[in-house]
N, C-alpha and C. Protein backbone atom coordinates (compact mmCIF):
# COMPACT_ATOMS: atom_id res chain seq x y z
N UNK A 1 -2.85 11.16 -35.05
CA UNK A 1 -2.50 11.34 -33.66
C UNK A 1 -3.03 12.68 -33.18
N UNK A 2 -3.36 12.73 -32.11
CA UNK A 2 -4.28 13.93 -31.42
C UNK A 2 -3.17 14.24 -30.00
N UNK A 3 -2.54 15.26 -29.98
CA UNK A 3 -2.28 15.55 -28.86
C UNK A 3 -2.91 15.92 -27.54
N UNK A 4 -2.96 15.67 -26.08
CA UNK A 4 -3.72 15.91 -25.29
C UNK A 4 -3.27 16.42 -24.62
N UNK A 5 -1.31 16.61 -23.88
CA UNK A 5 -0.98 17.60 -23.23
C UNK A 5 0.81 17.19 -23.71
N UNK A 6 1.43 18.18 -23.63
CA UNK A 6 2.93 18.22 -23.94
C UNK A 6 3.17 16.68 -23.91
N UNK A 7 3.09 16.22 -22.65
CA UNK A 7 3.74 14.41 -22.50
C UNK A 7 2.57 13.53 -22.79
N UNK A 8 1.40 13.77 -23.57
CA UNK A 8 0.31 12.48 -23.46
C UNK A 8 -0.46 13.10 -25.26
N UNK A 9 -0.61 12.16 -25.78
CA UNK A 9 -1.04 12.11 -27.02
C UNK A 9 -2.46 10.94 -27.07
N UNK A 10 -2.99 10.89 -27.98
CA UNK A 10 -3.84 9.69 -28.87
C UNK A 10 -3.66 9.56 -29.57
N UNK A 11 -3.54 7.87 -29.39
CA UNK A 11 -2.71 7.51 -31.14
C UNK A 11 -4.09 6.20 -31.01
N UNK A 12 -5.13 6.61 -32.71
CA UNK A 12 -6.10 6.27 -32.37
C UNK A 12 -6.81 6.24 -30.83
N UNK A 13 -7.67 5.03 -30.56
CA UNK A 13 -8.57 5.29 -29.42
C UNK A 13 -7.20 4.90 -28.18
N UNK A 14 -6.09 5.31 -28.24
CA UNK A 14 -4.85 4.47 -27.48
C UNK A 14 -4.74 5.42 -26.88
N UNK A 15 -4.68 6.09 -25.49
CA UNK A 15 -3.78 7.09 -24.40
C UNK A 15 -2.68 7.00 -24.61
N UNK A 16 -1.44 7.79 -24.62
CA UNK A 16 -0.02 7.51 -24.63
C UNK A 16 0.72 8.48 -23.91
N UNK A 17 1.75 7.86 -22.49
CA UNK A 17 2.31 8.75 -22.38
C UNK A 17 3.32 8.32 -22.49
N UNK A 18 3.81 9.28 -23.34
CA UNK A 18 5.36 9.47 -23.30
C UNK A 18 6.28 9.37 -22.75
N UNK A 19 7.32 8.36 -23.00
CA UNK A 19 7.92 7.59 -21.34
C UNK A 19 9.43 8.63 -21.96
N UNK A 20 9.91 8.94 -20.58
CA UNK A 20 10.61 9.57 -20.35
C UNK A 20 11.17 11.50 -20.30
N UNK A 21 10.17 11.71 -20.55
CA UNK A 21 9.76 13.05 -20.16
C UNK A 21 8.70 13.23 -19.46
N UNK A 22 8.76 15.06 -18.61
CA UNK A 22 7.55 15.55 -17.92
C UNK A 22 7.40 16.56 -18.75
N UNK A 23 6.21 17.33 -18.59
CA UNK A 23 5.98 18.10 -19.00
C UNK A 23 5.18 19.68 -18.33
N UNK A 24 5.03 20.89 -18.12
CA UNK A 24 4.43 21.22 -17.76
C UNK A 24 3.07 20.99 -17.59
N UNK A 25 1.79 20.91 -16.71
CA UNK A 25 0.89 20.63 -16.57
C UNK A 25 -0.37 21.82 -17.16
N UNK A 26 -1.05 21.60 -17.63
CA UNK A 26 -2.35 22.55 -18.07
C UNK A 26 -2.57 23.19 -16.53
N UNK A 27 -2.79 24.57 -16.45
CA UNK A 27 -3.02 25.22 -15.89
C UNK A 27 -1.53 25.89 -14.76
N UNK A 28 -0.60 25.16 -15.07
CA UNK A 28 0.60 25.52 -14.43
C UNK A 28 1.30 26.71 -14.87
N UNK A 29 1.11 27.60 -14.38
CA UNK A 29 1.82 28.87 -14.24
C UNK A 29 3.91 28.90 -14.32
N UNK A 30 4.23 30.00 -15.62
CA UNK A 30 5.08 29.93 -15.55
C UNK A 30 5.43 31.46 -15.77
N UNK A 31 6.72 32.36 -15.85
CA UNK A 31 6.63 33.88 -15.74
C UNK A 31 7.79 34.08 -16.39
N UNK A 32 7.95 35.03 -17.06
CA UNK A 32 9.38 36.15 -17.60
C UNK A 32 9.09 36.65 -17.80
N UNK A 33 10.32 38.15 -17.48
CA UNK A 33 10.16 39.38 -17.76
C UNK A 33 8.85 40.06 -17.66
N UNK A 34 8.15 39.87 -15.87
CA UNK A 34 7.64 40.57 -15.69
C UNK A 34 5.95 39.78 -16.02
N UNK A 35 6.11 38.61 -16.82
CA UNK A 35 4.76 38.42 -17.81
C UNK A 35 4.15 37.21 -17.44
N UNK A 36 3.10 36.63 -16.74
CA UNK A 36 2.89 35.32 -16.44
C UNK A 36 1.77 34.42 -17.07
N UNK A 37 2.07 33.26 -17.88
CA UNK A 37 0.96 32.87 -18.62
C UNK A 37 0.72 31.11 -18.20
N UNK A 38 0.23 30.24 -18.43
CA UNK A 38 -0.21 29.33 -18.72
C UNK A 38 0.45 28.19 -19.32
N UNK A 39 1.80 27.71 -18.52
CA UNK A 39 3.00 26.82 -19.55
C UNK A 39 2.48 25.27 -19.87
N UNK A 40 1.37 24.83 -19.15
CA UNK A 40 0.77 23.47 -19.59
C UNK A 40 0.64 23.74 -21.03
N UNK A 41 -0.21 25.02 -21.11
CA UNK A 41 -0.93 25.15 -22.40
C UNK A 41 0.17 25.66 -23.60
N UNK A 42 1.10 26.60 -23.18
CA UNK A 42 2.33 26.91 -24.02
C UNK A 42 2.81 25.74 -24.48
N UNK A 43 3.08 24.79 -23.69
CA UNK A 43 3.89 23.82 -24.14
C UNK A 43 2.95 22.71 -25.05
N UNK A 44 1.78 22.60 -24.35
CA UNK A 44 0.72 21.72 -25.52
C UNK A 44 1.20 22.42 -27.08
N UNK A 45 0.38 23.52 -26.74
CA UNK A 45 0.54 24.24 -28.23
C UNK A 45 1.32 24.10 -28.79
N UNK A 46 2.80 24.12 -28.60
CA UNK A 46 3.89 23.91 -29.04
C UNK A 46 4.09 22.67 -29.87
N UNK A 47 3.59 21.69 -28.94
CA UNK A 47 3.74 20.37 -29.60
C UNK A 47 2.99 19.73 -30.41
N UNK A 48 1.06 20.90 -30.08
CA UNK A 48 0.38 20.29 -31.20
C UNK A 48 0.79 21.10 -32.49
N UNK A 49 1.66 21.25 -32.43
CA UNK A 49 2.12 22.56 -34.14
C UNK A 49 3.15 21.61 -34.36
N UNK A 50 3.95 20.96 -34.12
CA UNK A 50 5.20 20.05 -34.57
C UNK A 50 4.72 18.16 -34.69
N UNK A 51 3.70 17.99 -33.81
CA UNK A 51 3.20 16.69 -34.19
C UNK A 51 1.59 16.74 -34.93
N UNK A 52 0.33 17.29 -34.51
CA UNK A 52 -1.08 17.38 -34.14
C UNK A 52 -1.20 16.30 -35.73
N UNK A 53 -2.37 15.59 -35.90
CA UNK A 53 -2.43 15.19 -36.99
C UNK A 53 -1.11 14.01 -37.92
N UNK A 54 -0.26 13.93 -37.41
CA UNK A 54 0.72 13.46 -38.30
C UNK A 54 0.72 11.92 -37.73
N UNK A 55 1.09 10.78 -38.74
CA UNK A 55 1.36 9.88 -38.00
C UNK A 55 2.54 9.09 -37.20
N UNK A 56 2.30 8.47 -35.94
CA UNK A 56 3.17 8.34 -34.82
C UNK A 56 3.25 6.92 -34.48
N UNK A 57 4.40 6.22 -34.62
CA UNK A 57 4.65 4.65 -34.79
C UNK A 57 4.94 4.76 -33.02
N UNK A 58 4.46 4.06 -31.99
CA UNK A 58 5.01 3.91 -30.72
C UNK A 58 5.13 2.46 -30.70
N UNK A 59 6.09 2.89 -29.36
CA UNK A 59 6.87 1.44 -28.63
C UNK A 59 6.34 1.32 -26.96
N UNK A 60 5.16 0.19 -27.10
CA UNK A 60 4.85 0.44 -25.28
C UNK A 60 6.26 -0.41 -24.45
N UNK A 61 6.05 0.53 -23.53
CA UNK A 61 6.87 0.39 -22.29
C UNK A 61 6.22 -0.67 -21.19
N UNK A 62 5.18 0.04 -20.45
CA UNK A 62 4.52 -0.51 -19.80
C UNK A 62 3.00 0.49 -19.65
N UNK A 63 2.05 0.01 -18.85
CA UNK A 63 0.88 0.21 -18.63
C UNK A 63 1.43 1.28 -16.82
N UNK A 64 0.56 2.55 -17.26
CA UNK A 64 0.92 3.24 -15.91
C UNK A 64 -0.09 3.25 -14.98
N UNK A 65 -0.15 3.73 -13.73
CA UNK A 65 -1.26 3.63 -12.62
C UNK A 65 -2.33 4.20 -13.24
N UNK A 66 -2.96 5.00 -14.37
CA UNK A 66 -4.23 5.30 -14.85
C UNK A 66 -4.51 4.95 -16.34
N UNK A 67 -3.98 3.98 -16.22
CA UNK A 67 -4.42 2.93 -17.42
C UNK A 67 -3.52 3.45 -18.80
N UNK A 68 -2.55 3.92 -19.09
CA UNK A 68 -2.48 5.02 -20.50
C UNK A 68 -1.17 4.00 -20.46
N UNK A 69 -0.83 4.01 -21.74
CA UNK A 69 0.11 3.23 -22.47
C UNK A 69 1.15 3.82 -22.43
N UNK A 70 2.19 3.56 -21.79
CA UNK A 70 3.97 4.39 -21.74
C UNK A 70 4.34 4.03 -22.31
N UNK A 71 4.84 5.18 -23.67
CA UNK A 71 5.53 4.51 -24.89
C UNK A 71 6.71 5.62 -25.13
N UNK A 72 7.57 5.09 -26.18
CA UNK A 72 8.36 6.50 -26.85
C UNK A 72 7.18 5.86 -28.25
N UNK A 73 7.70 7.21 -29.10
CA UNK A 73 7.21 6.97 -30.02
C UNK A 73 8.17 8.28 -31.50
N UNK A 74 7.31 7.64 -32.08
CA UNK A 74 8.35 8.11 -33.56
C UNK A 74 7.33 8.99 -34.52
N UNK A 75 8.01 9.95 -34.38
CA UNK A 75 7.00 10.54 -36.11
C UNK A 75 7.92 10.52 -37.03
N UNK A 76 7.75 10.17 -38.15
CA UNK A 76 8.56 9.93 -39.10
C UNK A 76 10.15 9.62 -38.52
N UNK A 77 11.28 10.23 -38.52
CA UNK A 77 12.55 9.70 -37.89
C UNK A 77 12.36 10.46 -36.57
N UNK A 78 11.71 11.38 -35.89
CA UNK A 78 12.04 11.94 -35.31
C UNK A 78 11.17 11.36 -34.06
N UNK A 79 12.32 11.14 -32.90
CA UNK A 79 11.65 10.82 -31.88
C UNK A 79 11.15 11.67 -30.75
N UNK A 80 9.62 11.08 -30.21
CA UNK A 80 9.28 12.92 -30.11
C UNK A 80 9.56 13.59 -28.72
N UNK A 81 10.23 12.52 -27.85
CA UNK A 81 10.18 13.29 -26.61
C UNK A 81 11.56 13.68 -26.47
N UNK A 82 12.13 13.26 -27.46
CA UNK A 82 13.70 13.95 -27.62
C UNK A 82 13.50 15.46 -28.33
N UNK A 83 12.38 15.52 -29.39
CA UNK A 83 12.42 16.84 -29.93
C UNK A 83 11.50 17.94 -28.91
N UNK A 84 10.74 16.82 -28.02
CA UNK A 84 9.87 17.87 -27.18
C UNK A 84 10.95 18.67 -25.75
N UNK A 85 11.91 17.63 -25.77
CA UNK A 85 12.88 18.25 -24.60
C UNK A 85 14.01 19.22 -25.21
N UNK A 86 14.19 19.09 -26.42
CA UNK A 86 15.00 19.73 -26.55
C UNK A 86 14.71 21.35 -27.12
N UNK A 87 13.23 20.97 -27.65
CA UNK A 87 13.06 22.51 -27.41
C UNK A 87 12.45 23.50 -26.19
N UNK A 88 12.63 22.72 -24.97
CA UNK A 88 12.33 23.22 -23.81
C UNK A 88 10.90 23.49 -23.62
N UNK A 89 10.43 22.44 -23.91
CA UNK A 89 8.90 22.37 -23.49
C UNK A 89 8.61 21.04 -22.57
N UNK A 90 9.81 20.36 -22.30
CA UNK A 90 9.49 19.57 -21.03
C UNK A 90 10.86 19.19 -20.33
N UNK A 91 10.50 18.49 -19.23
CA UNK A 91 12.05 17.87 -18.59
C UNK A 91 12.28 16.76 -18.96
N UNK A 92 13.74 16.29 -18.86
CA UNK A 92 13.84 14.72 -19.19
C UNK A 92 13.21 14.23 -17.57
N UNK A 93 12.51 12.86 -17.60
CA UNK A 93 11.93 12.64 -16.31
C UNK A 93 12.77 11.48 -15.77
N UNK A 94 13.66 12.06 -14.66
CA UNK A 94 14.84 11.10 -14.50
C UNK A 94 14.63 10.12 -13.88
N UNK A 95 13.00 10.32 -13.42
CA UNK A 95 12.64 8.89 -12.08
C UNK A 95 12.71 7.77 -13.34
N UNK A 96 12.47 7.67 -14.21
CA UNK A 96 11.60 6.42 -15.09
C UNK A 96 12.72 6.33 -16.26
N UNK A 97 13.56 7.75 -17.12
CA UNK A 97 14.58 7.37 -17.91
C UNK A 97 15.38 8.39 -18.19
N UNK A 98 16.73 8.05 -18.22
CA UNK A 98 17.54 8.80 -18.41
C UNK A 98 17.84 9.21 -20.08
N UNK A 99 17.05 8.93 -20.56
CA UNK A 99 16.96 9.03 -22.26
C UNK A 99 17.13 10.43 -22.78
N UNK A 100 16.69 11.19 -22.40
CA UNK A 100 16.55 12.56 -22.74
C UNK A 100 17.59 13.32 -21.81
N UNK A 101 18.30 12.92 -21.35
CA UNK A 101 19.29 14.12 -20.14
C UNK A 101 20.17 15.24 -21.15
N UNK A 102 20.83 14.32 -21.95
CA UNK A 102 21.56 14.99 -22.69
C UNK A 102 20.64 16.10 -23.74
N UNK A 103 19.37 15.86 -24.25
CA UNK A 103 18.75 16.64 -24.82
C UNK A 103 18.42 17.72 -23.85
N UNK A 104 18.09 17.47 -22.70
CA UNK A 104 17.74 18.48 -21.75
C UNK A 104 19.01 19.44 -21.58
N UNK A 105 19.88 19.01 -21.04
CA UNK A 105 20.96 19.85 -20.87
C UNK A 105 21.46 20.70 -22.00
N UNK A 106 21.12 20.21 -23.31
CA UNK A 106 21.22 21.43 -24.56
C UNK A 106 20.37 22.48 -24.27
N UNK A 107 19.10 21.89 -24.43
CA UNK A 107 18.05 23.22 -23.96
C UNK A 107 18.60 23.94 -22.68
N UNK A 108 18.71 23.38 -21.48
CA UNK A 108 18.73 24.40 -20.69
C UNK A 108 20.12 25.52 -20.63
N UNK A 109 21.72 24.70 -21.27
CA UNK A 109 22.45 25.62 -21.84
C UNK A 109 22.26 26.89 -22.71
N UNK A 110 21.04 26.62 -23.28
CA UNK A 110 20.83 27.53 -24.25
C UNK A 110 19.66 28.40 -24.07
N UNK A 111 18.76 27.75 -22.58
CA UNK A 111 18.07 28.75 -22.26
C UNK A 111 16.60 28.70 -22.83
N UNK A 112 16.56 27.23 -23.48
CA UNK A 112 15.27 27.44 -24.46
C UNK A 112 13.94 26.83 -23.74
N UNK A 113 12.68 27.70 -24.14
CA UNK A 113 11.25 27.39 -23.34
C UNK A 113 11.79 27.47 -22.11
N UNK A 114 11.86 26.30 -21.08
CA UNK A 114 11.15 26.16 -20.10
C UNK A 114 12.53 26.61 -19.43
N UNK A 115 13.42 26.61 -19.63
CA UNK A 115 14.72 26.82 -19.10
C UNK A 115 14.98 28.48 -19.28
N UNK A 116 14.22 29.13 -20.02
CA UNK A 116 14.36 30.87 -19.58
C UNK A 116 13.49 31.08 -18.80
N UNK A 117 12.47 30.42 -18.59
CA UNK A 117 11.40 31.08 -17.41
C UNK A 117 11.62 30.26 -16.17
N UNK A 118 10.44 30.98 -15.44
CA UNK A 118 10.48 30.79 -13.46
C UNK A 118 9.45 30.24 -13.58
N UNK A 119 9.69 29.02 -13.64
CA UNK A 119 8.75 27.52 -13.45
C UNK A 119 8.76 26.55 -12.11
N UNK A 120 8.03 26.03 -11.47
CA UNK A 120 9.06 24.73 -10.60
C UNK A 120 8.37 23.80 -11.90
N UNK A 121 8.82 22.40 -10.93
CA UNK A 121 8.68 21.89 -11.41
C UNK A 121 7.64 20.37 -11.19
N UNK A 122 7.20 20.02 -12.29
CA UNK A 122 5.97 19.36 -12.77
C UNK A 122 5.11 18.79 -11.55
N UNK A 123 6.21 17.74 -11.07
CA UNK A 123 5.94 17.20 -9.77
C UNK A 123 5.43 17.67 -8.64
N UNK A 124 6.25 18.86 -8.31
CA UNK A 124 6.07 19.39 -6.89
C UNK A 124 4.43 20.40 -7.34
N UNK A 125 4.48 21.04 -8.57
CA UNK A 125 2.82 21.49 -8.89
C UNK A 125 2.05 20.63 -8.73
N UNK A 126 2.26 19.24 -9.23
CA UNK A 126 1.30 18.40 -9.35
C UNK A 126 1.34 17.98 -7.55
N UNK A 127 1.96 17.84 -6.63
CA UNK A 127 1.56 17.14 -5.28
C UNK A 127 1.31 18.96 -4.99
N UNK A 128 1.32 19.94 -4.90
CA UNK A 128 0.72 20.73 -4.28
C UNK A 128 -0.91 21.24 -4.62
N UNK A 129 -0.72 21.00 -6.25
CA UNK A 129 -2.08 21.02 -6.54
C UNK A 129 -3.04 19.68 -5.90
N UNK A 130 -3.25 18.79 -5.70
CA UNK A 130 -3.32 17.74 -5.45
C UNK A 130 -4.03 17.90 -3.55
N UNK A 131 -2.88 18.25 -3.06
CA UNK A 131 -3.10 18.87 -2.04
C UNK A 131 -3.86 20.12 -1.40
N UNK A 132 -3.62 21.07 -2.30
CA UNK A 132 -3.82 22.51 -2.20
C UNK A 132 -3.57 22.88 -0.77
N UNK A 133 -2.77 22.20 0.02
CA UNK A 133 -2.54 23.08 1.47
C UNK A 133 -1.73 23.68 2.15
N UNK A 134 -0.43 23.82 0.79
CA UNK A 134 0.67 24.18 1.23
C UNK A 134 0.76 25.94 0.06
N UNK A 135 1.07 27.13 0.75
CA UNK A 135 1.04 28.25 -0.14
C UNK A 135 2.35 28.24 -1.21
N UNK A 136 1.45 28.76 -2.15
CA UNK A 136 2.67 28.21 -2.84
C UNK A 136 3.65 29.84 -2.87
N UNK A 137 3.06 31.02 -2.27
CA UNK A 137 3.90 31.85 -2.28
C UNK A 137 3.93 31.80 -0.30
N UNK A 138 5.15 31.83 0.13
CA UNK A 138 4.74 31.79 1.69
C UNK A 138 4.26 33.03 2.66
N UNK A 139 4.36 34.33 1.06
CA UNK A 139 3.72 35.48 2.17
C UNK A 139 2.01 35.30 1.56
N UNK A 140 1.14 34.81 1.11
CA UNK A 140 0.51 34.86 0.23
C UNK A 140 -0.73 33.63 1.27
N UNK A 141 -0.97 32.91 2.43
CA UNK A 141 -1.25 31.99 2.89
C UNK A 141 -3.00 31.80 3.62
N UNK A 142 -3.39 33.25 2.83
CA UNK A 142 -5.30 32.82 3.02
C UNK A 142 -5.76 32.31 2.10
N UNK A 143 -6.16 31.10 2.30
CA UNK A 143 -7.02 30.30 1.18
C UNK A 143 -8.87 30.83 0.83
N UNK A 144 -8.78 31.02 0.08
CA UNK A 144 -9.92 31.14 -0.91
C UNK A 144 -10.54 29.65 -1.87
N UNK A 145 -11.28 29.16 -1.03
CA UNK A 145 -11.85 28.25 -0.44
C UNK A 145 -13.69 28.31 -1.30
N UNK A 146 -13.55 27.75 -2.72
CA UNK A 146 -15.36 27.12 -2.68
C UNK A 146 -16.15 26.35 -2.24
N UNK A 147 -17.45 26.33 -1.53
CA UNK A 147 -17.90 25.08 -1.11
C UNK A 147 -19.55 25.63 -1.90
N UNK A 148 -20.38 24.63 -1.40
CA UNK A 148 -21.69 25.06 -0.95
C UNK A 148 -22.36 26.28 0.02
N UNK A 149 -20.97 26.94 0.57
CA UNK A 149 -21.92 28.09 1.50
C UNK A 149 -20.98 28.84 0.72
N UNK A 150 -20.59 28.92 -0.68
CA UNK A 150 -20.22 30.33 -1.71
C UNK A 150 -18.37 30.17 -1.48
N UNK A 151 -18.40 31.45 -1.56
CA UNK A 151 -16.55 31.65 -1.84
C UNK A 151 -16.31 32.27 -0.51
N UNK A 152 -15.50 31.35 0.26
CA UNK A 152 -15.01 31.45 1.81
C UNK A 152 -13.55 31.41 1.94
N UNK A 153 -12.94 32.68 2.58
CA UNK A 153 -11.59 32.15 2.76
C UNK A 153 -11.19 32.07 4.15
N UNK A 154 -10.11 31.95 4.06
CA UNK A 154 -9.86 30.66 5.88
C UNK A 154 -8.34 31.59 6.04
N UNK A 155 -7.90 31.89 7.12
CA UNK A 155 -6.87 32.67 7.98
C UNK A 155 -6.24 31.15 8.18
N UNK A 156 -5.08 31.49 8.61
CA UNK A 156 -4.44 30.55 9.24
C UNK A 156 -4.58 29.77 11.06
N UNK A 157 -5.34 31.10 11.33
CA UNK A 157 -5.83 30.87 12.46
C UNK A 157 -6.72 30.44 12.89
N UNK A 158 -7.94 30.34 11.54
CA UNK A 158 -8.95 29.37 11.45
C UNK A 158 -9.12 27.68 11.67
N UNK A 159 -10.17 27.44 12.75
CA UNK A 159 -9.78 26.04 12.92
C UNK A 159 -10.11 25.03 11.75
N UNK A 160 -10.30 25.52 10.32
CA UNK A 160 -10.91 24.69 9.42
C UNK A 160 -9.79 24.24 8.42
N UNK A 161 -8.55 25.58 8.75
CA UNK A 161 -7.49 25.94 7.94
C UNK A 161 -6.86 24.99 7.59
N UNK A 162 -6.60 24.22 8.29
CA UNK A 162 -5.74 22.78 7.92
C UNK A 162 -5.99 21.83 6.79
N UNK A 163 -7.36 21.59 7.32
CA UNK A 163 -8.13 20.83 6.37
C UNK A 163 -8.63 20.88 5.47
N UNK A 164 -8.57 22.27 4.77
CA UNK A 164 -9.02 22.94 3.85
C UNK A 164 -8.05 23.03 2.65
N UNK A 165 -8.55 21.90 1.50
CA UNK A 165 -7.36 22.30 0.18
C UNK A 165 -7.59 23.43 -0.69
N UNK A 166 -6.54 23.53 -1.36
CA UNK A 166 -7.20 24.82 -2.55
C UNK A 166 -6.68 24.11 -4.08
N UNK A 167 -7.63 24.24 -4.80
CA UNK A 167 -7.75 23.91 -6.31
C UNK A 167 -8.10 24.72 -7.36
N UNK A 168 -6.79 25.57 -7.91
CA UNK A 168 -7.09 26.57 -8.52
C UNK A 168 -7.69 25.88 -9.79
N UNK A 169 -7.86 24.49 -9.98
CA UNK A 169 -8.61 24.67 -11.40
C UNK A 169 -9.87 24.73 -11.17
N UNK A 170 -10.48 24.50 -9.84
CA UNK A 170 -12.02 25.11 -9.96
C UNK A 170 -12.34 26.20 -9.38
N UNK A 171 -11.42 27.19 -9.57
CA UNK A 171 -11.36 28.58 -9.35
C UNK A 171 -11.27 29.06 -7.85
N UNK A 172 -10.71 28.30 -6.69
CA UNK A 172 -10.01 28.01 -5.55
C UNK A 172 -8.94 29.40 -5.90
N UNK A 173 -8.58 30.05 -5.05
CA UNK A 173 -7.20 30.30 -5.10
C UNK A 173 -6.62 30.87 -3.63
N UNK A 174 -5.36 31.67 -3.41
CA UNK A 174 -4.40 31.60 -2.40
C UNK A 174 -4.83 33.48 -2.44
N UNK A 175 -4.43 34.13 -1.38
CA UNK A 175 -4.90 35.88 -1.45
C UNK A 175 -3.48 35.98 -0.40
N UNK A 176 -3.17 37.42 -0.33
CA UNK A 176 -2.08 37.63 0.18
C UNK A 176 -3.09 38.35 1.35
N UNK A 177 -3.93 39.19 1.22
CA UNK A 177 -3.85 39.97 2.07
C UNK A 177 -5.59 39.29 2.72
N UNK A 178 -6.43 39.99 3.64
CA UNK A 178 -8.09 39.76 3.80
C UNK A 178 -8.45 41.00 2.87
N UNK A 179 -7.78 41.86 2.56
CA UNK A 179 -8.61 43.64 1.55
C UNK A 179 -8.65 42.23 0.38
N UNK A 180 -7.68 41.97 -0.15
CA UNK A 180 -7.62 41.19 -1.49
C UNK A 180 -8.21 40.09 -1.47
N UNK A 181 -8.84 39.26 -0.70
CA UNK A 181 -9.54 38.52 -0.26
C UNK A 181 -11.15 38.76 -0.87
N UNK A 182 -11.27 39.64 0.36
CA UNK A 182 -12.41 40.40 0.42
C UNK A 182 -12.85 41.42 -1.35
N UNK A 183 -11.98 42.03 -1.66
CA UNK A 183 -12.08 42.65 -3.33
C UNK A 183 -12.42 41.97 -4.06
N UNK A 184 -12.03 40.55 -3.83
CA UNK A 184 -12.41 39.56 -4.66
C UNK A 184 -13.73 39.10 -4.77
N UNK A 185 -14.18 39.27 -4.09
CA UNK A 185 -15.85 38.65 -3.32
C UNK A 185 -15.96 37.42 -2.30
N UNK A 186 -14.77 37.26 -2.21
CA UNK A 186 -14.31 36.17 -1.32
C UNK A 186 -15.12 36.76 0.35
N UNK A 187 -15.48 35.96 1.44
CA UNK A 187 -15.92 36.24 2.81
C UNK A 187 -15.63 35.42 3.83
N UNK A 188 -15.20 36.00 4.97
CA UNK A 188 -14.53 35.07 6.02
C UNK A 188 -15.61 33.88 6.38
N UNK A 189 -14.82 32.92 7.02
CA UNK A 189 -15.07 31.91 7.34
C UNK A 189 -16.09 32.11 8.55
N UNK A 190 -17.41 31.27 8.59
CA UNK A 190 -18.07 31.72 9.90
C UNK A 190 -17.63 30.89 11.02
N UNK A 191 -17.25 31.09 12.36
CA UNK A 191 -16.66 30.17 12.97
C UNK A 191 -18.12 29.71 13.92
């Protein structure tokens, strides 16, 4: 079995996601004490050190909107999205199953992974990333904007502003100020 992100594995040439948990997303930003890193990838890591390589008996659920097999699944006795929630590397995902609540609520009593840090959560990253048009800090709201005419960022007062998403995974991002904008190599929008 090959892990591919906290909630999605390969078991052989098979996609699997893991039915009933979320997980942080690769590239999703999470922070404590001051320190902000990368919790998609924290939490992968995590899980490729407790499963990566080992073998994983699953149970499909159903087939999801991008083809990947929704399963629970088992490594040896241990089932893994119960051990992945309970050490606070994902949420129980209450739209689809209530399977994991009680594992969740240990972790977050106790504060563990994802429940000591300043995270949102999975969903609302994933429709804002998706989007990119809503700031995700609200003093923070000039977009830094790639196209074909280079690295452009857009005011709010810009008539392009609306329509314009931001996608920090292709190096898109949000600026608080036009100095920080501009420091960046970022350049206003030509109207």
């Amino acid at each position: 079995m090959r892990v591919v992100d906290a909630d999605t594995i390969d078991v052989g040439d098979t996609r699997v996601r893991l039915h009933g948990i979320d997980a942080p997303e690769m590239g999703q930003p999470c922070s404590a004490n001051g320190r902000e890193w990368d919790c998609g990838r924290w939490a992968r890591d995590f899980v490729r050190d407790q499963f990566e390589g080992r073998h994983a008996r699953c149970d499909m659920i159903e087939t999801d909107r991008y083809d990947r097999v929704v399963a629970t699944c088992q490594v040896g006795r241990q089932d893994m999205g119960a051990a992945i929630v309970q050490a606070g590397a994902a949420w129980a995902y209450r739209r689809y199953s209530n399977a994991y609540d009680l594992d969740e609520k240990a972790a977050a009593v106790t504060e563990r992974g994802i429940w000591g840090f300043a995270i949102e959560a999975p969903a609302a990253f994933r429709e804002r990333r998706i989007t990119g048009r809503t700031a995700p800090d609200p003093s923070c709201v000039i977009k830094g904007n790639i196209s074909g005419n280079g690295r452009i960022y857009h005011l709010p007062r810009d008539g392009s502003y609306a329509r314009t998403g931001i996608n920090p995974a292709s190096g898109e991002r949000w600026f608080c100020s036009i100095a920080e904008a501009e420091a960046a190599g970022w350049r206003p929008v030509r109207k």
